[in-house]
Protein backbone atom coordinates (compact mmCIF):
# COMPACT_ATOMS: atom_id res chain seq x y z
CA UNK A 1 -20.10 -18.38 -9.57
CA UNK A 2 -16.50 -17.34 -8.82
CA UNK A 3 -15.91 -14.33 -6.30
CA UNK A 4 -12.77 -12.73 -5.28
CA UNK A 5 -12.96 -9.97 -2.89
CA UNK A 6 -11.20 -7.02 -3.77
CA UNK A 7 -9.64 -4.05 -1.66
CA UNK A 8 -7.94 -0.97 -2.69
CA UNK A 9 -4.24 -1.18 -1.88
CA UNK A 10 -3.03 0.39 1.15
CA UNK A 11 -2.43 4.12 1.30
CA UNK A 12 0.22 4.85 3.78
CA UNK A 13 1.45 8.47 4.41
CA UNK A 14 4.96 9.61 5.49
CA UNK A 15 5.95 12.43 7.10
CA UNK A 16 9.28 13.48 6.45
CA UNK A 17 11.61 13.10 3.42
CA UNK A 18 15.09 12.26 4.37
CA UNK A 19 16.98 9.60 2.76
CA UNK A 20 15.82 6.98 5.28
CA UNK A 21 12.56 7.64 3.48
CA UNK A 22 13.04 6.70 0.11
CA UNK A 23 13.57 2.71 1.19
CA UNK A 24 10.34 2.94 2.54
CA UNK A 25 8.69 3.90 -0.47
CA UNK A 26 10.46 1.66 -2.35
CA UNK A 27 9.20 -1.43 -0.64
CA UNK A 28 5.45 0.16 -0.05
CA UNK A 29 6.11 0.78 -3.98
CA UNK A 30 6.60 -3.08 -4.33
CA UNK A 31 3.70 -4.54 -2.81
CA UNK A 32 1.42 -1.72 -4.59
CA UNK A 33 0.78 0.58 -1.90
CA UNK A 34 -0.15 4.40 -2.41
CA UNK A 35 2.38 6.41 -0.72
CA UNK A 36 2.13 9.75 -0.19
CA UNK A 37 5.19 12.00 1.45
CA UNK A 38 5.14 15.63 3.09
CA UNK A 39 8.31 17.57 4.13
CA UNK A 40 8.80 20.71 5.18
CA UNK A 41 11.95 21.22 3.54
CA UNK A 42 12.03 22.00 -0.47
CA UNK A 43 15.56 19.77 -0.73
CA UNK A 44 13.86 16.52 0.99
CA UNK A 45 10.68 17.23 -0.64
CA UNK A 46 11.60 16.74 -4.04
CA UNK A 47 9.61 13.93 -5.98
CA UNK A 48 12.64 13.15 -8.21
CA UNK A 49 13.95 11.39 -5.34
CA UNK A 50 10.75 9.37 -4.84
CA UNK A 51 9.72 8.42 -7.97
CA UNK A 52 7.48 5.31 -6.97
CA UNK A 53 5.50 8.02 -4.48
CA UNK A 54 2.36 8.60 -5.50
CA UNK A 55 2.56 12.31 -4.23
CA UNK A 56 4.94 14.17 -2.41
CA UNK A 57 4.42 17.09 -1.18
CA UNK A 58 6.01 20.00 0.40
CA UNK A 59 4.48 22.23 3.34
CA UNK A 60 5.16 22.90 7.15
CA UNK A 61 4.16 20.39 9.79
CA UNK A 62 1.24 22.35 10.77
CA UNK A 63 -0.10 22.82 7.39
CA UNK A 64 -0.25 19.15 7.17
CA UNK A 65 -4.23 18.48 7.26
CA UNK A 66 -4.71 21.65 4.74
CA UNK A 67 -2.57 19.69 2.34
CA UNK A 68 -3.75 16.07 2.56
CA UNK A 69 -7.15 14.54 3.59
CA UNK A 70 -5.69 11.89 6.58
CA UNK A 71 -9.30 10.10 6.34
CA UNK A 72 -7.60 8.15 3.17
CA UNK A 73 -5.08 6.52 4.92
CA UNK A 74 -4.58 3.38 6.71
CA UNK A 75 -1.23 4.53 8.45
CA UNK A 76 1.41 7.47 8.73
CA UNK A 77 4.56 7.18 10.12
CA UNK A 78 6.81 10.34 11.32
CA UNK A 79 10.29 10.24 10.92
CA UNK A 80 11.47 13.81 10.00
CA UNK A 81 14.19 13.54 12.58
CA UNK A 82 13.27 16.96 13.31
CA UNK A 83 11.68 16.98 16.84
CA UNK A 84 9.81 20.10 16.67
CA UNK A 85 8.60 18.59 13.17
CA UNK A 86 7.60 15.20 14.27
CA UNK A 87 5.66 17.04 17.15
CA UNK A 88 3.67 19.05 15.06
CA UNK A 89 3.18 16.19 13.01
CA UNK A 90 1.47 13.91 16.34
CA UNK A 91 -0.47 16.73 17.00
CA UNK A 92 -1.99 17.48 13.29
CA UNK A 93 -2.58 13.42 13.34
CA UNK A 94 -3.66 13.43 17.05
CA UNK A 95 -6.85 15.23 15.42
CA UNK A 96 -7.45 12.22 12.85
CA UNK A 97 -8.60 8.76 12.58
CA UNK A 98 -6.16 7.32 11.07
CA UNK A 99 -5.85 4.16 13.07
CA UNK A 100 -2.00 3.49 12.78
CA UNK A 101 0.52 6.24 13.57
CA UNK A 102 3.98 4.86 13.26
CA UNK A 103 7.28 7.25 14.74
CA UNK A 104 10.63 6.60 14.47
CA UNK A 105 12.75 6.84 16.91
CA UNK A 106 13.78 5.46 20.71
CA UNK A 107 11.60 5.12 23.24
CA UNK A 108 13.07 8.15 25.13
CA UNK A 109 12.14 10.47 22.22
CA UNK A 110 8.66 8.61 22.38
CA UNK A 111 7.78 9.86 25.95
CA UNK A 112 9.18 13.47 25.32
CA UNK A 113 6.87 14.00 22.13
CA UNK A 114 3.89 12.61 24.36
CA UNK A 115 4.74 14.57 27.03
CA UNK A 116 4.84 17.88 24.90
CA UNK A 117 1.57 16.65 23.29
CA UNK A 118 0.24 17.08 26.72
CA UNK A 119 -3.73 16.19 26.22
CA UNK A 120 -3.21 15.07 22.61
CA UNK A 121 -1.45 12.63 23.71
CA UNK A 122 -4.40 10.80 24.65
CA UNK A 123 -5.73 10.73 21.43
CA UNK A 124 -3.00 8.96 19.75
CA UNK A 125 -1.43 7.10 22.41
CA UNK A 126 -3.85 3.81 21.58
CA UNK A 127 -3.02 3.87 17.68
CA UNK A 128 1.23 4.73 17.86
CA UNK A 129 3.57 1.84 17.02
CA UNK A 130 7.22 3.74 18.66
CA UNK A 131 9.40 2.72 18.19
CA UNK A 132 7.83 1.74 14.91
CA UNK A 133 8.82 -1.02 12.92
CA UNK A 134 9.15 -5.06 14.11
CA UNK A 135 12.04 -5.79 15.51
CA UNK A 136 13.68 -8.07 13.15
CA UNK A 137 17.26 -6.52 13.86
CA UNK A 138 19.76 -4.46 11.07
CA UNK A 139 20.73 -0.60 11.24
CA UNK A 140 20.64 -0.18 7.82
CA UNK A 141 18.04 2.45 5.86
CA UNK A 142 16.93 -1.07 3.53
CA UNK A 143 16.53 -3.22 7.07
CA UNK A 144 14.43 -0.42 9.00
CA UNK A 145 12.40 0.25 6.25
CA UNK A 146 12.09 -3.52 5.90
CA UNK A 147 10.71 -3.18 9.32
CA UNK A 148 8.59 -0.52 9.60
CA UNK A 149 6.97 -2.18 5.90
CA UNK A 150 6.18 -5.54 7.85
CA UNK A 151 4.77 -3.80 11.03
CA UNK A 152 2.89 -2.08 8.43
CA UNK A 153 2.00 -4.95 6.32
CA UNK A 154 0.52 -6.72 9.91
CA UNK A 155 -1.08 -3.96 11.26
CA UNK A 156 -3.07 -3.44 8.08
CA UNK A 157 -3.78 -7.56 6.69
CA UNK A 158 -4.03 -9.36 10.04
CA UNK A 159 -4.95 -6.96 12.61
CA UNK A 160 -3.88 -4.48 15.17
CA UNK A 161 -3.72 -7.04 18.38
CA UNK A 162 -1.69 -9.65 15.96
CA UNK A 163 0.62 -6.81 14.98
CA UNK A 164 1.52 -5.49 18.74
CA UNK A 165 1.85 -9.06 19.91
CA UNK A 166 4.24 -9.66 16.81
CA UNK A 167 6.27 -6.43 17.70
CA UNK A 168 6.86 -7.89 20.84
CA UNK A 169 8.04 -10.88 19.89
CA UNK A 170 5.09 -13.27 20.64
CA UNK A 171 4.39 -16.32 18.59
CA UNK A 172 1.09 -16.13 17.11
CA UNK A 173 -0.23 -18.55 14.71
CA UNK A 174 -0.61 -17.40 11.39
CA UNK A 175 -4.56 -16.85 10.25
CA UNK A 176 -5.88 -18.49 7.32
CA UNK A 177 -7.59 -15.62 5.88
CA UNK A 178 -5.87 -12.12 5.74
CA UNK A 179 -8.48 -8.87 6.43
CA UNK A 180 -7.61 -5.73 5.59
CA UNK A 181 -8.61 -2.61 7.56
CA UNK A 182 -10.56 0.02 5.73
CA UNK A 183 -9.09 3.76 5.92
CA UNK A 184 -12.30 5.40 7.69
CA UNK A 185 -13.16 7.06 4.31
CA UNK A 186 -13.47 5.35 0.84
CA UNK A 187 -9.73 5.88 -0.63
């Protein structure tokens, strides 16, 4: 007998709408991820400009885990480019499981968020890729989204240690067999 394992496609939230967004949920779109998006604002947060989303939503930062259940996710990544925004945002996921929390940005704006997270940044600190994405160079909307997709991509098929040491630039030989990481809850 024949067996091929089967997992449920990723399901990657994203928290903020902007135009940088839509990239991003064109390539998650691609390889058959589940994509969910939440802005605050009713322009951004219009699913006619994310048609390959499976849901988009619209609601303030700190309404966030009234309006989606983070337990089905394997990874959210903030990039409002709203800092009060993207702070609510670390806070409302400080409170999850979700093991990869992604957040655009420097590395300046990185240690002012934790630093206003105060004791929640403890909780998240372990499980935030920030700057997120691998650094595979480009400015662009397409090549950052290319990025943050492939950091993604790692973090989720070969593993969290792989994925860091790839971010940094480490060669690491490739595994033969790819494992995905469950969300903690049945998607």
């Amino acid at each position: 007998m024949f067996a091929l394992p089967l997992s449920l496609p990723p399901r990657i939230l994203l928290l903020g709408a902007g135009p940088d967004a839509a990239p991003v949920v064109d390539f998650a779109a691609r390889l058959n991820w589940k994509v969910t998006l939440v802005d605050h604002r009713p322009a951004y947060a219009d699913a006619t400009h994310f048609p390959s989303a499976e849901r988009v939503v619209q609601a303030r930062p700190e309404e966030l885990l009234n309006v989606v259940d983070p337990s089905h996710f394997h990874a959210a990544v903030v990039m409002s480019h709203h800092l009060p925004s993207d702070l609510s945002y670390l806070r409302a996921l400080a409170a999850t499981s979700v093991p990869y929390i992604g957040l655009l940005g420097p590395a300046v704006r990185r240690e002012r968020l934790l630093a206003d997270l105060e004791s929640d940044a403890d909780k998240i600190r372990r499980r935030l890729h920030a700057p997120v994405g691998l650094p595979i160079g480009g400015r662009t909307p397409e090549s950052i989204a290319l990025a943050i997709i492939a950091e993604i991509h790692a973090f989720v098929y070969v593993g969290d240690e792989r994925a860091l040491q790839l971010a940094r630039g480490a060669e690491v030989p490739l595994q033969t067999t790819a494992r995905a990481l469950a969300p903690t809850r049945s998607a």
